[in-house]
C-alpha atoms as a PDB file:
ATOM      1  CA  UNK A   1       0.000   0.000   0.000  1.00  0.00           C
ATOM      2  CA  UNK A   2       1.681   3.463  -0.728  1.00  0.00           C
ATOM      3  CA  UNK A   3       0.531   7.097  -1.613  1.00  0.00           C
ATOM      4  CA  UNK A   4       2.934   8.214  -3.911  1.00  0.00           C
ATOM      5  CA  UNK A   5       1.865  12.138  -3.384  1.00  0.00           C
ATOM      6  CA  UNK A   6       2.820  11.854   0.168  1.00  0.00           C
ATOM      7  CA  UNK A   7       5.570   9.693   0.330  1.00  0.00           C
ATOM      8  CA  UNK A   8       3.853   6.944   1.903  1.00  0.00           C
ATOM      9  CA  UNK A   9       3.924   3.344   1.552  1.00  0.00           C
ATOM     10  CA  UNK A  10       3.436   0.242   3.897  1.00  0.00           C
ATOM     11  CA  UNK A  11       5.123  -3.195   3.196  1.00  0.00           C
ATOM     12  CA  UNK A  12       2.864  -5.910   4.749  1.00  0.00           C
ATOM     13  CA  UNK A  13       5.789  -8.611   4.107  1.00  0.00           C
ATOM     14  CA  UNK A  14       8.179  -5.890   6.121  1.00  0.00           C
ATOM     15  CA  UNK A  15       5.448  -5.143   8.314  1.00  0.00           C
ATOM     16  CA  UNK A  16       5.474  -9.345   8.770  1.00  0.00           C
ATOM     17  CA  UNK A  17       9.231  -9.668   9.125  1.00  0.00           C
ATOM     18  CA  UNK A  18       9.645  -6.981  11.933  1.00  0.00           C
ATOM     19  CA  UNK A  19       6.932  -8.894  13.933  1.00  0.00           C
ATOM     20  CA  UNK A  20       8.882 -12.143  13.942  1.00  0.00           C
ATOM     21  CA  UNK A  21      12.088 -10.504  14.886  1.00  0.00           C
ATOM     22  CA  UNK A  22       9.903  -8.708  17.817  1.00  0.00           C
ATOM     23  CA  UNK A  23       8.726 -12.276  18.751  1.00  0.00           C
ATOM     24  CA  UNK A  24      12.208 -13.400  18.495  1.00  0.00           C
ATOM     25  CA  UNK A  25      13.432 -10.523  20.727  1.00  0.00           C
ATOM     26  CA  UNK A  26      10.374 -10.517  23.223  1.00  0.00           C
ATOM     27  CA  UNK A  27      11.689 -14.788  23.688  1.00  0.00           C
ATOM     28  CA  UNK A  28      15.088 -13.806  24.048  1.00  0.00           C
ATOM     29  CA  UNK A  29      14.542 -11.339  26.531  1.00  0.00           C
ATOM     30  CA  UNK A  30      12.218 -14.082  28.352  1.00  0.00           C
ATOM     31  CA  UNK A  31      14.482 -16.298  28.518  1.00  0.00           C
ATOM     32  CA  UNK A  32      17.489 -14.108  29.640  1.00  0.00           C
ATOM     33  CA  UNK A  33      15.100 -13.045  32.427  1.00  0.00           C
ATOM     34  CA  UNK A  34      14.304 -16.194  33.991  1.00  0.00           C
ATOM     35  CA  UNK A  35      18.316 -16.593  33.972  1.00  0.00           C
ATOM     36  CA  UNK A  36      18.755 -13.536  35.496  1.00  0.00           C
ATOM     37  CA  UNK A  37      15.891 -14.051  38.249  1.00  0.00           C
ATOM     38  CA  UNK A  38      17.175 -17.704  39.071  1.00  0.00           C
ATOM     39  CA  UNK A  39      21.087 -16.277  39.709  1.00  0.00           C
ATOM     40  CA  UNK A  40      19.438 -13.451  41.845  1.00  0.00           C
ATOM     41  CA  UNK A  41      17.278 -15.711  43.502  1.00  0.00           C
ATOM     42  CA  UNK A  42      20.155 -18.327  43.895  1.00  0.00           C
ATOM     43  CA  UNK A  43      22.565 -15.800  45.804  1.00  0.00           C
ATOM     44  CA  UNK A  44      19.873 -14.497  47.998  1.00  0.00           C
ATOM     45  CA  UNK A  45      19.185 -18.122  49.311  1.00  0.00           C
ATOM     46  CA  UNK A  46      23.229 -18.542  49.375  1.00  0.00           C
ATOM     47  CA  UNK A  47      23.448 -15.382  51.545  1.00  0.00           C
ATOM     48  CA  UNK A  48      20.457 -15.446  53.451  1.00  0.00           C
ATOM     49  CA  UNK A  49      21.992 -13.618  57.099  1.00  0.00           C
ATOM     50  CA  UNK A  50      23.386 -11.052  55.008  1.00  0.00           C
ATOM     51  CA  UNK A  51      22.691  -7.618  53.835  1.00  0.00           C
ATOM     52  CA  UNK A  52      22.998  -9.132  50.421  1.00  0.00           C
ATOM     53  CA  UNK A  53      20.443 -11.682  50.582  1.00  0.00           C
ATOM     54  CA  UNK A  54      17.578  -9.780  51.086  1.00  0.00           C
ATOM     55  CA  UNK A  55      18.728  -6.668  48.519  1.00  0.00           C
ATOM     56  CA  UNK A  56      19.501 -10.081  46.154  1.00  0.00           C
ATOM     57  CA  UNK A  57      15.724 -11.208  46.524  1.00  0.00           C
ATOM     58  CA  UNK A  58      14.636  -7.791  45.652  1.00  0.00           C
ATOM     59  CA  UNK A  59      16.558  -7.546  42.822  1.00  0.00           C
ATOM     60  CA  UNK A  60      15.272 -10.918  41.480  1.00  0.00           C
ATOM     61  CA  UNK A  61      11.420  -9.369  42.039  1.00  0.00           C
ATOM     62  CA  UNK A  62      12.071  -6.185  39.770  1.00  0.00           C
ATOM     63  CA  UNK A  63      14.059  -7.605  37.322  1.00  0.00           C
ATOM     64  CA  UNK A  64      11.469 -10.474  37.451  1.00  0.00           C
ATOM     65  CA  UNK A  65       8.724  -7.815  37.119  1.00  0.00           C
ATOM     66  CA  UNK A  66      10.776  -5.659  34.807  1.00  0.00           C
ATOM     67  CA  UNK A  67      11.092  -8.620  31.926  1.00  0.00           C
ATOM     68  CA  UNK A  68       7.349  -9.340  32.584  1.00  0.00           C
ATOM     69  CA  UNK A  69       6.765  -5.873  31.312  1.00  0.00           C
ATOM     70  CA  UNK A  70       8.997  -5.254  28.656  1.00  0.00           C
ATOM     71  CA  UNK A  71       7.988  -9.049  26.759  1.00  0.00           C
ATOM     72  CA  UNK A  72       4.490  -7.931  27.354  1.00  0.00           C
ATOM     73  CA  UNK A  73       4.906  -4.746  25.312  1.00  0.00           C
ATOM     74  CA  UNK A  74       7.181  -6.701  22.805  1.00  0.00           C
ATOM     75  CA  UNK A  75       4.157  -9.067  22.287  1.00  0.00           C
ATOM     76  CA  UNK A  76       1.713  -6.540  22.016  1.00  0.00           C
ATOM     77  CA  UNK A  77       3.912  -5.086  19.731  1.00  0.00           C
ATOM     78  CA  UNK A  78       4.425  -8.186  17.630  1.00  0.00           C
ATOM     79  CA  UNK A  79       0.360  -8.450  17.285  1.00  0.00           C
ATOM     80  CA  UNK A  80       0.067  -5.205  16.646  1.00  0.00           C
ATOM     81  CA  UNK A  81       2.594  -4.930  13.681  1.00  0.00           C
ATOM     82  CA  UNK A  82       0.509  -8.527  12.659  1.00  0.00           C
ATOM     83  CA  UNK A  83      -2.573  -6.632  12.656  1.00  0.00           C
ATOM     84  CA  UNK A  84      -1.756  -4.382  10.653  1.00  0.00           C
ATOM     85  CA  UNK A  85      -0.054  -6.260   8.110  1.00  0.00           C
ATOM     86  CA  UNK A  86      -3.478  -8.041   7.582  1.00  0.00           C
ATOM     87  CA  UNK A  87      -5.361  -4.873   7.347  1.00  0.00           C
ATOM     88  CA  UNK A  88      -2.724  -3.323   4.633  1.00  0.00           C
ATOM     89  CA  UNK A  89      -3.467  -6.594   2.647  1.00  0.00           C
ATOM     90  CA  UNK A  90      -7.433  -6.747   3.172  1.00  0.00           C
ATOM     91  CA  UNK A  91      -7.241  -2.881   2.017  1.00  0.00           C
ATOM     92  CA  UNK A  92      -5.507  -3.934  -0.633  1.00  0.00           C
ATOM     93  CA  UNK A  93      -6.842  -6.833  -1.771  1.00  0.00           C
ATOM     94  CA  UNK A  94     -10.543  -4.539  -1.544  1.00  0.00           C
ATOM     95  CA  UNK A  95      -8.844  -1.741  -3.738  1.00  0.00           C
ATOM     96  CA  UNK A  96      -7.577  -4.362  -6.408  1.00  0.00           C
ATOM     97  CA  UNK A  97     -11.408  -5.733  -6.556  1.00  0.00           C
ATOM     98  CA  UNK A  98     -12.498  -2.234  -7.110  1.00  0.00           C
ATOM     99  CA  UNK A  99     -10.035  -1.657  -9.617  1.00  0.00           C
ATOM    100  CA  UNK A 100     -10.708  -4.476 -11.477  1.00  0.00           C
ATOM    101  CA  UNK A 101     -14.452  -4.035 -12.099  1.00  0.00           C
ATOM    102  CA  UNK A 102     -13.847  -0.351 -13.001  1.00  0.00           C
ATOM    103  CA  UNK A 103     -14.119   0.083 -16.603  1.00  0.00           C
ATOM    104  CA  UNK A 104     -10.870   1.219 -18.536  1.00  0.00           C
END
């Protein structure tokens, strides 16, 4: 889809590709997460009569918290960029049924 007077145009295959890497990105970071969280949550048990322990637990909740949020945008991103694709192909899959019963 593109509007060559403004300079516009939308790649649905593009559109497509950036969602997978987002998916790819949003498991990545999931993944690196639960790493991080389990080493945090590893020390604090290691160190439990310590100053450490405890500030290791709470580190292990935010980050814990902090991935939960971030993969949660990166998913809604992912569907969003999905939706869209879709909708740039139903508009133009309408506009090319338009087109072709106009008469020439």
């Amino acid at each position: 889809m593109s509007d060559e007077t403004a300079g516009f145009a939308l790649d649905p295959a593009e559109l497509r590709r950036a969602a997978s890497e987002t998916a790819r990105a949003a498991d990545a970071a999931q993944e690196a997460g639960r790493a991080l969280v389990a080493g945090l949550r590893a020390l604090a048990a290691t160190l439990p009569g310590t100053r450490a322990g405890p500030a290791a637990a709470a580190l292990a909740a935010h980050w814990e918290d902090e991935t939960a949020r971030w993969v949660a945008g990166a998913r809604a991103l992912d569907g969003a960029l999905r939706g869209t694709a879709a909708g740039a192909d139903a508009a133009d899959a309408a506009v090319a049924g338009l087109l072709a019963g106009s008469p020439r």
